[in-house]
Protein backbone atom coordinates (compact mmCIF):
# COMPACT_ATOMS: atom_id res chain seq x y z
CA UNK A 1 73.18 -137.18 26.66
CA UNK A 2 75.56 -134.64 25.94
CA UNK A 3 78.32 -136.39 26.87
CA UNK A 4 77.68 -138.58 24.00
CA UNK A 5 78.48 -135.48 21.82
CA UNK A 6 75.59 -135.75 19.80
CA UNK A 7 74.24 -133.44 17.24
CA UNK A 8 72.19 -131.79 20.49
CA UNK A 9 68.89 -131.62 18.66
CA UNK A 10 66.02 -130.51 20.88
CA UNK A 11 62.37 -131.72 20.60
CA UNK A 12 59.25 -131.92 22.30
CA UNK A 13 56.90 -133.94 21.99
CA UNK A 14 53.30 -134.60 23.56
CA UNK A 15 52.46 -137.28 25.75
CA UNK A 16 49.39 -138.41 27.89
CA UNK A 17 51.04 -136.43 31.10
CA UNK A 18 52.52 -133.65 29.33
CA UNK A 19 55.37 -132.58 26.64
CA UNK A 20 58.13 -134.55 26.60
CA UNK A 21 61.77 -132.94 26.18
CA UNK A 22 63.97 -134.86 24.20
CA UNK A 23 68.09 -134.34 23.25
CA UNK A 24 68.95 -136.19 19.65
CA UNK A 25 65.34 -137.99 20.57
CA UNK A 26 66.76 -139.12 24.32
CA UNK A 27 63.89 -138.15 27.39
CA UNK A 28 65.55 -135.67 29.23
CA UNK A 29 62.94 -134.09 31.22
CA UNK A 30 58.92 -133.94 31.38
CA UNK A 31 56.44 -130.60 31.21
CA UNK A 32 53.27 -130.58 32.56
CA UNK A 33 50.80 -128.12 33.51
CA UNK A 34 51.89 -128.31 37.27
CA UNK A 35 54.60 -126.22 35.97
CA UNK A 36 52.49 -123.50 34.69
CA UNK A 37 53.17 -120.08 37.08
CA UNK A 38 49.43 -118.30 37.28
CA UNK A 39 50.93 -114.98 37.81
CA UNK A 40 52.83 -115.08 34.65
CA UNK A 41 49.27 -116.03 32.45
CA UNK A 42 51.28 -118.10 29.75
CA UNK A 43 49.82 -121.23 28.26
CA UNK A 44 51.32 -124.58 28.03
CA UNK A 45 52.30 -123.94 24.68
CA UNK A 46 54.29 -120.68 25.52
CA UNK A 47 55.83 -122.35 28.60
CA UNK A 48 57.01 -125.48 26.30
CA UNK A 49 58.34 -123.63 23.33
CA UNK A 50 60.10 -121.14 26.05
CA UNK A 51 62.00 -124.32 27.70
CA UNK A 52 62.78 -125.67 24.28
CA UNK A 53 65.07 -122.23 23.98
CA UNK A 54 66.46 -122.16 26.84
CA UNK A 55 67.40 -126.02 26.70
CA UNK A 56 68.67 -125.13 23.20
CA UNK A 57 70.59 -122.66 24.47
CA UNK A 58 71.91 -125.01 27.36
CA UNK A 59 72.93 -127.98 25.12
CA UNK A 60 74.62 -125.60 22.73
CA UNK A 61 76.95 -123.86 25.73
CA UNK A 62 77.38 -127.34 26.83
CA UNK A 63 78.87 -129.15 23.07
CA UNK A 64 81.15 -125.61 22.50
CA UNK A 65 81.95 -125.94 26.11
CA UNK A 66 83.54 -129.58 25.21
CA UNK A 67 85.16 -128.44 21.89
CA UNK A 68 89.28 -127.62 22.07
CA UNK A 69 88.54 -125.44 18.64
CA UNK A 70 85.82 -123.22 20.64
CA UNK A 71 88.39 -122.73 23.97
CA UNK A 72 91.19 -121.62 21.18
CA UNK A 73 89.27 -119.34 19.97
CA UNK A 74 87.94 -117.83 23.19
CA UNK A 75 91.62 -117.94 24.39
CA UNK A 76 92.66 -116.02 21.42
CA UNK A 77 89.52 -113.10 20.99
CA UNK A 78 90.31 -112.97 24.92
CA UNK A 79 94.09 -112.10 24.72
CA UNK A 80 93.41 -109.33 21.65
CA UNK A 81 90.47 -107.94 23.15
CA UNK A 82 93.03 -107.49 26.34
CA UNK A 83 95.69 -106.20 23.85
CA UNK A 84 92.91 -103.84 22.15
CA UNK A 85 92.21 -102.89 25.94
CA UNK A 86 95.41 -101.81 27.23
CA UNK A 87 96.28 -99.73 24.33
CA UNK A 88 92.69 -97.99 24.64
CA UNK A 89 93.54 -97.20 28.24
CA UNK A 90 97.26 -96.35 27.03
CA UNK A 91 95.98 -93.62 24.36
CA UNK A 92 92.92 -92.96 26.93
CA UNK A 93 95.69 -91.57 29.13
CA UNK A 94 97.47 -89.40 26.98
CA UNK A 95 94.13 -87.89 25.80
CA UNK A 96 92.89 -87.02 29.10
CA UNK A 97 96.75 -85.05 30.06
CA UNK A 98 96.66 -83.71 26.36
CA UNK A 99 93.10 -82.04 26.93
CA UNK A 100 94.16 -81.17 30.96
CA UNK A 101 97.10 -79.18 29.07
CA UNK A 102 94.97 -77.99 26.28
CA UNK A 103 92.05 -76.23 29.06
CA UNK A 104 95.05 -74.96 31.78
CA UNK A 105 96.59 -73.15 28.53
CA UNK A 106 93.18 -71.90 27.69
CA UNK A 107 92.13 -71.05 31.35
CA UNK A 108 95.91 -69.15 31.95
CA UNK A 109 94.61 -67.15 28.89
CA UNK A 110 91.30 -66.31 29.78
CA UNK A 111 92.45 -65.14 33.95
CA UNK A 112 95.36 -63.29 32.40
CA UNK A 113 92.26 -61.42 30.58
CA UNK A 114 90.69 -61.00 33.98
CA UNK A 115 93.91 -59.41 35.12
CA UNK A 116 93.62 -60.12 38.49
CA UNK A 117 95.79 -59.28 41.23
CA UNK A 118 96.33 -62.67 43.16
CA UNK A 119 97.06 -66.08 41.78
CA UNK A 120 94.62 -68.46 44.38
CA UNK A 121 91.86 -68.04 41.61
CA UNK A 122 93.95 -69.04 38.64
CA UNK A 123 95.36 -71.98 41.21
CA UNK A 124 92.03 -72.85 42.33
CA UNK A 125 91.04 -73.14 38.60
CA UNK A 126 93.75 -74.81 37.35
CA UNK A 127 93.14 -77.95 40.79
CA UNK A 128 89.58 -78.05 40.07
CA UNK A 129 90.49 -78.62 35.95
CA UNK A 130 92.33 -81.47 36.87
CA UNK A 131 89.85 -83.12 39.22
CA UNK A 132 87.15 -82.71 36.30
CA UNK A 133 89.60 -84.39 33.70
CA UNK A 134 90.61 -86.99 36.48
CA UNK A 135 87.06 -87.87 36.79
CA UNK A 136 86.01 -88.32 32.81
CA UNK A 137 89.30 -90.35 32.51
CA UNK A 138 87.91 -92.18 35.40
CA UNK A 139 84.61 -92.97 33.87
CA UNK A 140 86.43 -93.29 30.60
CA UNK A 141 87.96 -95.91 31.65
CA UNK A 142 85.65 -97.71 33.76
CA UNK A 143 83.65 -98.44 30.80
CA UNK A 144 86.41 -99.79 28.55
CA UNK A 145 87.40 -102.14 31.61
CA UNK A 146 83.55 -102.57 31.91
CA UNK A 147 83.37 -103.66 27.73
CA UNK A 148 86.62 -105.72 28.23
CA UNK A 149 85.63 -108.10 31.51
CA UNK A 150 81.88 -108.78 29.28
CA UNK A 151 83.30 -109.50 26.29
CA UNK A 152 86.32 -111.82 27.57
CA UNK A 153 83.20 -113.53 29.68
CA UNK A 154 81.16 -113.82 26.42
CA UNK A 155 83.78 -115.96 25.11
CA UNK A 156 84.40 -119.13 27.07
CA UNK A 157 80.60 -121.27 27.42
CA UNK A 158 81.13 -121.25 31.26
CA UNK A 159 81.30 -117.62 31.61
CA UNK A 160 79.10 -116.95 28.67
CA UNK A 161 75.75 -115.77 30.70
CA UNK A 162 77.53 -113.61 33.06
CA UNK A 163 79.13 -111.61 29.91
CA UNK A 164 75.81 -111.98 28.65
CA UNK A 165 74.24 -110.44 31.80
CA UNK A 166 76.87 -107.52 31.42
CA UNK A 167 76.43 -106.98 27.87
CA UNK A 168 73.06 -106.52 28.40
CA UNK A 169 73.51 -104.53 31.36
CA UNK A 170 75.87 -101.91 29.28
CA UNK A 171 74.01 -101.83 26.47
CA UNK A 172 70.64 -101.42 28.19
CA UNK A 173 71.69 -98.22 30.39
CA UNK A 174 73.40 -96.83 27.47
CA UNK A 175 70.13 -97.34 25.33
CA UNK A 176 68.36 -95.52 28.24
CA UNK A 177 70.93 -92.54 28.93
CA UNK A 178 70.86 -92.48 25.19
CA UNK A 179 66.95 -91.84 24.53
CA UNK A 180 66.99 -89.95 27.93
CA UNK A 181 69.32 -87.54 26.11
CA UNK A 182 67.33 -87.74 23.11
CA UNK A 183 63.79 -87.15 24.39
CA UNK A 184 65.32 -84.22 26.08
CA UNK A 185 67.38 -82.35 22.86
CA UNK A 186 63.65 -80.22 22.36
CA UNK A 187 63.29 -79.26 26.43
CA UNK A 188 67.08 -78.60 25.89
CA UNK A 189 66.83 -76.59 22.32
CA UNK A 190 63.74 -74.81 24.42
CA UNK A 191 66.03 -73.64 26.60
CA UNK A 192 69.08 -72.87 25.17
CA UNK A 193 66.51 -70.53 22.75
CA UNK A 194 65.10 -68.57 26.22
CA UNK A 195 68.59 -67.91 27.19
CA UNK A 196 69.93 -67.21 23.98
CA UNK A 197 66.74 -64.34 23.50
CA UNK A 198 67.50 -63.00 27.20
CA UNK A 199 71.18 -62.55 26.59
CA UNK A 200 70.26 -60.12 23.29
CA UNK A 201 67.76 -58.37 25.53
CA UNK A 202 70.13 -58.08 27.94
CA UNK A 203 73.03 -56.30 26.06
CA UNK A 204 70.02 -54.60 24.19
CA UNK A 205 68.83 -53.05 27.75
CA UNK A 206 72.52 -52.33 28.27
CA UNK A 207 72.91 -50.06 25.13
CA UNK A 208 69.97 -48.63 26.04
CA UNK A 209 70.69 -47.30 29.18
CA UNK A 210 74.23 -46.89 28.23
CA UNK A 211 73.16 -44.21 25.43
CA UNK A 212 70.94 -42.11 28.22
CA UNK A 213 74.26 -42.12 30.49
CA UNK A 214 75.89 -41.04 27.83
CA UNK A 215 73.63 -38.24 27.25
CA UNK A 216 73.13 -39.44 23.35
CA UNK A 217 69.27 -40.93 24.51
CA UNK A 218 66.57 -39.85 26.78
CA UNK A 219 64.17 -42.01 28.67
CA UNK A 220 60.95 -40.46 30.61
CA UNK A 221 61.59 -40.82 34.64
CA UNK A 222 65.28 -41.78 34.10
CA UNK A 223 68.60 -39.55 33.97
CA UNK A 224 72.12 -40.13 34.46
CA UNK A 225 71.93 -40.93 37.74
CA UNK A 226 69.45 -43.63 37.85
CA UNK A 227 70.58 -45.05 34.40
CA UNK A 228 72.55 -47.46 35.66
CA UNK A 229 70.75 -48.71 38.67
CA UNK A 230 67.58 -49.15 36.13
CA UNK A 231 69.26 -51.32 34.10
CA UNK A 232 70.39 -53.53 36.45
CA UNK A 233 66.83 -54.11 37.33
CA UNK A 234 65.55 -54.46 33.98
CA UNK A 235 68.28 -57.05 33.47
CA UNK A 236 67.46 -58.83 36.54
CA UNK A 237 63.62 -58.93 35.29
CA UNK A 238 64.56 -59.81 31.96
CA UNK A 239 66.76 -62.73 33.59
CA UNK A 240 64.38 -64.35 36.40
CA UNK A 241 61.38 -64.19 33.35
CA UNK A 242 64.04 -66.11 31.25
CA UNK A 243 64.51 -68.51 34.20
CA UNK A 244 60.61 -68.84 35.55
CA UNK A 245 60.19 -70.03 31.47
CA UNK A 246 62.72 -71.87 30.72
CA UNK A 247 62.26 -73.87 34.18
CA UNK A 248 59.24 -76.08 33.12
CA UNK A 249 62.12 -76.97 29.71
CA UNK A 250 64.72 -78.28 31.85
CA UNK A 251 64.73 -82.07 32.42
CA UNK A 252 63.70 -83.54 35.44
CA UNK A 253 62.44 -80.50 36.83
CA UNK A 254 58.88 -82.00 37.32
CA UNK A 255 60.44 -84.67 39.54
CA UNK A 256 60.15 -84.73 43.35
CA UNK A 257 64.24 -84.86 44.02
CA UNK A 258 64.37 -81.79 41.67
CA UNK A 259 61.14 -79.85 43.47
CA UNK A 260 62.74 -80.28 46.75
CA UNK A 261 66.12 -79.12 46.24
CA UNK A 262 64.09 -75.72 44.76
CA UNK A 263 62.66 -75.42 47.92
CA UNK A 264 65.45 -75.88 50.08
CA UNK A 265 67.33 -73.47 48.53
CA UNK A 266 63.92 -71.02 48.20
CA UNK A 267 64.47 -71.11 51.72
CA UNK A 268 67.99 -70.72 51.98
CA UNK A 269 67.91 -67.50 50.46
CA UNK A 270 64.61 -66.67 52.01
CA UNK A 271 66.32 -66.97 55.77
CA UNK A 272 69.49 -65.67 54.75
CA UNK A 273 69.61 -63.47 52.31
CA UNK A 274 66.27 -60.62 53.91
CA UNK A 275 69.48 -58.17 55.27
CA UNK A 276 70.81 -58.75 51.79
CA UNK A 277 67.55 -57.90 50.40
CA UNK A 278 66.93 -54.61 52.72
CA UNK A 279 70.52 -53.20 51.55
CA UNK A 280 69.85 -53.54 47.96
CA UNK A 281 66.68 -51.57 48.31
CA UNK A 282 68.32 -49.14 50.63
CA UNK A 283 71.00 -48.73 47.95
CA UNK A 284 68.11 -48.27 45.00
CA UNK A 285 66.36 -46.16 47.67
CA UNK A 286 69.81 -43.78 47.39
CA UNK A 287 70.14 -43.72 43.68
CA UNK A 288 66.49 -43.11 42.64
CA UNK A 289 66.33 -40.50 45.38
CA UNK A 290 69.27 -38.83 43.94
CA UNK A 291 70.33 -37.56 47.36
CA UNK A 292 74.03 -38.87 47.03
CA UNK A 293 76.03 -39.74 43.91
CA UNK A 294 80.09 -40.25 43.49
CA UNK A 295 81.92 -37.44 44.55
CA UNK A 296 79.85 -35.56 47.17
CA UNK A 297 81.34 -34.91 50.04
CA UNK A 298 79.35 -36.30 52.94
CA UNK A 299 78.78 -36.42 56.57
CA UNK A 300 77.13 -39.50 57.66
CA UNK A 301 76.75 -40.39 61.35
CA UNK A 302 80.16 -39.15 62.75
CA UNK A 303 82.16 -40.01 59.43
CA UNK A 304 83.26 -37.40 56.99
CA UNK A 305 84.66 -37.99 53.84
CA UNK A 306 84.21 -38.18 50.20
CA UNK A 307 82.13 -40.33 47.78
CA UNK A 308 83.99 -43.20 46.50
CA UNK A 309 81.60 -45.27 45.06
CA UNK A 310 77.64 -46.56 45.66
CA UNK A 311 76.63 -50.09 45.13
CA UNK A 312 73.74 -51.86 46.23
CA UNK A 313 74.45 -52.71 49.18
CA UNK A 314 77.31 -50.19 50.57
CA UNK A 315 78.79 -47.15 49.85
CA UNK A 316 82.06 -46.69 50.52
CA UNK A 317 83.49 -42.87 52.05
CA UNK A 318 87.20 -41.82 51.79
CA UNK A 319 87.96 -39.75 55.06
CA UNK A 320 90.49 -36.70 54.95
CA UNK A 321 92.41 -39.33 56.83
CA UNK A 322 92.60 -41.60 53.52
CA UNK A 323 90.19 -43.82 55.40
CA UNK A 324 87.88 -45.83 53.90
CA UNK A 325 84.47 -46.41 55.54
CA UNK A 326 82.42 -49.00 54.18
CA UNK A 327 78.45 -47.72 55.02
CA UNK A 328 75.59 -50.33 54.81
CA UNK A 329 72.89 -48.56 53.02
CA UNK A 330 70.30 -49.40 55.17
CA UNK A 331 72.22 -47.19 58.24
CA UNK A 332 72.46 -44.41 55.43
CA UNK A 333 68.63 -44.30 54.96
CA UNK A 334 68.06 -44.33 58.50
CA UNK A 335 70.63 -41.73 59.14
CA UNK A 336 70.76 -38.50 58.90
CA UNK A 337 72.79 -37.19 55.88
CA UNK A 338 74.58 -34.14 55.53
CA UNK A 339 75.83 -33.44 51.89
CA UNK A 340 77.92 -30.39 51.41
CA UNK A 341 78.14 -30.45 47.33
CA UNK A 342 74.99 -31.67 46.75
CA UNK A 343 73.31 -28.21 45.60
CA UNK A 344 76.84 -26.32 45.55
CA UNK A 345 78.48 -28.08 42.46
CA UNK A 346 79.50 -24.90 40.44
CA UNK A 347 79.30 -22.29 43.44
CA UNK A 348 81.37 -24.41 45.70
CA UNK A 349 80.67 -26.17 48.74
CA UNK A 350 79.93 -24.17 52.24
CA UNK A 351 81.91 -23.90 55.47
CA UNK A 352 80.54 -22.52 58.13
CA UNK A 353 81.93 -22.03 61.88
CA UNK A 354 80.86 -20.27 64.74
CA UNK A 355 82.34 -17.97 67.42
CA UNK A 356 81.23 -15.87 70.09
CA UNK A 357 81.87 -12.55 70.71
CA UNK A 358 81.07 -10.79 74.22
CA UNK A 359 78.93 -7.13 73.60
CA UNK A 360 81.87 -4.83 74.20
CA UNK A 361 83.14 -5.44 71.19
CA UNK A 362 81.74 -3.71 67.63
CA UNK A 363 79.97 -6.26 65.32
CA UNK A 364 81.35 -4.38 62.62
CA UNK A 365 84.99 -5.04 63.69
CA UNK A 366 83.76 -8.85 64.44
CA UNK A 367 82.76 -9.10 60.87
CA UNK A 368 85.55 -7.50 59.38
CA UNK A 369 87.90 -9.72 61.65
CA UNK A 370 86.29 -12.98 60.54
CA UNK A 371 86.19 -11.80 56.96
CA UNK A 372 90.01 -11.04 57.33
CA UNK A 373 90.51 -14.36 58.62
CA UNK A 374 88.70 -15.91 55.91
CA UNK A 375 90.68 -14.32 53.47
CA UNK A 376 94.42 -15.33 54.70
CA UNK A 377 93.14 -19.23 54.27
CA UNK A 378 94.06 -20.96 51.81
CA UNK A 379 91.11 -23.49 50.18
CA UNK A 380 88.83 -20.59 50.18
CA UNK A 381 87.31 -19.64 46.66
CA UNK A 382 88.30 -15.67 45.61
CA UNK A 383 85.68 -15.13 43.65
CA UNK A 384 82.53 -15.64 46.07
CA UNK A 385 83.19 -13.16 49.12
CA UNK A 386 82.53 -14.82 52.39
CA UNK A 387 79.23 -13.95 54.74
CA UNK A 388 78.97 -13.59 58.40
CA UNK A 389 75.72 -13.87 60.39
CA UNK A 390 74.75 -12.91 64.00
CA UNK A 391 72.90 -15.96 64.63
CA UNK A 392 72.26 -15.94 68.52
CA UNK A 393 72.07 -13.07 70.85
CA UNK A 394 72.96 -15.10 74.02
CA UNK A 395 72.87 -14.01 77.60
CA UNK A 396 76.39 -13.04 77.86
CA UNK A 397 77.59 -13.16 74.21
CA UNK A 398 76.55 -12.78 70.27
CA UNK A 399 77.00 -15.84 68.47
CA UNK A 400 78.54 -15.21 65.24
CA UNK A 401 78.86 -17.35 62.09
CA UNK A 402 81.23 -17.04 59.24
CA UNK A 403 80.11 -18.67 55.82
CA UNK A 404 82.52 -19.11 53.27
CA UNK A 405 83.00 -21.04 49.91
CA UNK A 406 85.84 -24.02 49.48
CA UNK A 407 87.47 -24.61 46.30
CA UNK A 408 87.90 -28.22 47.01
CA UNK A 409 85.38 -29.94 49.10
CA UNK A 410 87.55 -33.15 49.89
CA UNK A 411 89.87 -30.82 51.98
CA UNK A 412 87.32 -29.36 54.15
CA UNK A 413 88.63 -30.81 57.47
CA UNK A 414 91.73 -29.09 57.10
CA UNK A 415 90.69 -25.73 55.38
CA UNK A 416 88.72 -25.40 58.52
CA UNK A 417 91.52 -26.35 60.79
CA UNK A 418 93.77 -23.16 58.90
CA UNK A 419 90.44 -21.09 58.85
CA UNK A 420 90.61 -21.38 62.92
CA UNK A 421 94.15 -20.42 63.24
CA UNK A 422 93.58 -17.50 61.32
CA UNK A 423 90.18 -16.34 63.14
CA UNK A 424 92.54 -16.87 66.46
CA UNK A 425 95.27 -14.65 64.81
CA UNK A 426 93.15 -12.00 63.22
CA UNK A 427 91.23 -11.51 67.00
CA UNK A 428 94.43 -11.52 69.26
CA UNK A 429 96.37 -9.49 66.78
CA UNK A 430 93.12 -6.83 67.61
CA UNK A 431 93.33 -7.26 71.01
CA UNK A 432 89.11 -9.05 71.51
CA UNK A 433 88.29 -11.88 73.22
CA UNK A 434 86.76 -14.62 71.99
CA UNK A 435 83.84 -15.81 74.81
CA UNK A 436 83.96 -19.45 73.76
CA UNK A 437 83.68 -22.20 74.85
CA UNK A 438 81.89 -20.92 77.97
CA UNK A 439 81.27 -17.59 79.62
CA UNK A 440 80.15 -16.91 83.08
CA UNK A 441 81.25 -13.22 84.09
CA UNK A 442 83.60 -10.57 83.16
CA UNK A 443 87.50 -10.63 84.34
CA UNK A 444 89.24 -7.94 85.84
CA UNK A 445 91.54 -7.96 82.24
CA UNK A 446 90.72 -8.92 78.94
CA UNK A 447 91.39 -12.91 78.21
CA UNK A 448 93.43 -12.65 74.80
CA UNK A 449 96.81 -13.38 73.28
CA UNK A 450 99.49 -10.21 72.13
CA UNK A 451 100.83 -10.70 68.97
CA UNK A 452 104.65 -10.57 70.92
CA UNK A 453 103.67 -13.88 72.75
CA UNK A 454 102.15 -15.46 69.75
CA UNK A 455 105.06 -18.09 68.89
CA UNK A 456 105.71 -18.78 72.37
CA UNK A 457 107.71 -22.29 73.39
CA UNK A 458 107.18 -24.39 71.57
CA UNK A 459 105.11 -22.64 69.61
CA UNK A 460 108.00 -21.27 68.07
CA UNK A 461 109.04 -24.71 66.62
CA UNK A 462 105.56 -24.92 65.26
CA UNK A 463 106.60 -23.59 61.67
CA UNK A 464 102.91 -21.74 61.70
């Protein structure tokens, strides 16, 4: 019937057996109510007037298919749409390296603010930049290849359905990304409003607490010390409440994928981070117990040293060695913790050593002798006169201990080390014995050093 190249009228019209289909009034094909699907619930009449579209549609495809004027035209929309194509993919290109330029420029600026002192973040930056453009260009121009193969289908009567099918495809998950986005502008306005409040309460609580370390605010309970630990809490709260409200806001968050990667990572950092968790109390532990703060000089365990800094989860000592020794908090609470400056910040810091002296010899003269001593060293404040206590009378010997004030606490170790010279000096040059480290009876002569064999080899290269 088509062949004929008619006008391509469809009709139905009803017989004794069903509707007849008819092409420029020529039987093409019979309906009856055999046909009828019972899941679909349509009537005869729906099913007929449906086939009468579709056959429409099918005769029409058909006659253009036939025409020369209609394969022209395809031919000619086809090779401009491709023209229109490659220049979209040809500008498409130069966008995507002018914006990769435009963000590596911006990102150079923003690390050189950072002032860091390698280059494998700005690198690292600058690779994953490029990947991110790579993939929008990618996408980009997916979907222009995507518009281009539908379109050039649409417009030859063979291919015509499958553009159709495309089309349709495109523009339906477009239509549903697009209301997707648009059902979720108010959860999205929601949030961006929660964050937008916590980030003002945030650098409020930081002005806050900046003013009382300052010393231009007070606050009941805090000082400071424990300013700045207390508003890093308060800025945590203020963030997890922003988080815990803004979560039921943020799309597809009542979904199951979304509920189970919460958690998986709930128990992520349950399992891994509890040490984590047990060093940042230790280290709030330290602060709010105002035992140690920057500074103090320390003895922790075996390690010595000076008060670099105190985080949350370390604090870090400098040793007279210029050592650094990184302390977990957590052995710092458990330990015990000597601080020499803590309660001697404007008298100076104590240090005390021991020696023992056997009876023979006047305590009198042993006091004198250490507080001559005490007096050659350098380190040793002036102005606070130095103390000596008898603080053991032992079987054989008298346990003496000199107390004396530093000027700098960070050199203690080697203050101490001149402070024993000179005890050693100030006793030989008086002829008495010191007892230590161990005593057991008395020698035929006394055990000391004359001042004439002092610089002995190689003492005498000593420089002391």
């Amino acid at each position: 019937v088509v062949a004929e190249r008619g006008p391509g009228v469809v009709t139905a019209r009803s017989t004794d057996v069903g509707v007849s289909m008819e092409v420029d009034g020529k039987w093409v094909f019979l309906v009856t109510p055999a046909d009828l699907n019972p899941l679909e619930g349509m009537t005869l009449d729906e099913l007929v007037e449906r086939t009468r579209l579709d056959l429409e549609g099918a005769v029409a495809a058909s006659l253009e298919q036939r025409s020369t004027r209609s394969l022209v035209r395809g031919i000619l929309f086809a090779v401009l749409a491709t023209v229109v194509f490659l220049l979209a993919v040809r500008y498409l290109l130069r966008l995507v390296r002018w914006a990769r330029t435009r963000l590596e420029e911006h990102a150079r600026r923003r690390i050189e603010k950072l002032r860091l002192p390698s280059s494998d973040f700005f690198t690292q930056t600058i690779v994953l930049l490029r990947l991110l453009m790579r993939l929008t260009g990618l996408v980009l121009g997916i979907v222009l290849a995507y518009s281009w193969l539908a379109f050039v289908l649409h417009q030859f009567p063979y291919t015509s359905p499958w553009g159709d099918q495309l089309g349709r495809y495109l523009t339906g998950t477009g239509s549903t990304v697009l209301l997707a986005i648009l059902r979720s502008i108010p959860s999205l306005l929601m949030v961006v409003i929660i964050f937008a409040l916590a980030r003002v309460a945030a650098r409020w609580v930081r002005i806050l607490f900046d003013a009382v370390r300052e010393g231009r605010m007070e606050l009941p309970g805090v000082d400071a010390d424990t300013a700045l630990p207390t508003q890093r809490l308060v800025a945590i709260f203020v963030w997890v409440l922003a988080v815990a409200l803004a979560y039921p806001f943020i799309p597809g968050s009542g979904g199951p994928a979304f509920k189970g990667i919460t958690v998986l990572l709930g128990v992520m950092v349950s399992l891994g981070a509890s040490n984590v968790v047990s060093q940042a109390a230790s280290g709030y532990i330290l602060m709010y117990s105002r035992s140690l703060r920057v500074g103090d000089y320390v003895r922790i365990d075996d390690h010595e040293g000076t008060i670099v800094s105190m985080s949350m989860l370390s604090t870090k000592i400098r040793t007279p060695r210029d050592e650094e020794i990184n302390v977990p908090n957590a052995v710092i609470v458990n330990s015990i913790t000597k601080n020499y400056t803590r309660l001697t910040r404007d008298t100076g810091a104590v240090l005390a050593t021991s020696v023992t002296i056997g009876y023979g010899t006047p305590w009198r003269q042993v006091h004198a002798m250490l507080i001559e001593a005490a007096g050659r060293t350098e380190g040793i404040r002036r102005d606070a006169a130095p103390r000596v206590m008898q603080s053991a009378l032992s079987d054989f010997f008298v346990e003496y201990t000199l107390l004396a004030r530093l000027e700098q606490p960070d050199q203690r170790a080697f203050v101490a080390s001149n402070l024993h010279a000179n005890i050693q000096d100030a006793f030989n040059e008086h002829g008495v014995q010191i007892m230590s480290p161990h005593y057991e009876g008395d020698p035929a002569g006394k055990v000391w050093v004359p001042k004439e064999k002092w610089h002995e080899p190689p003492g005498d290269r000593a420089g002391v």
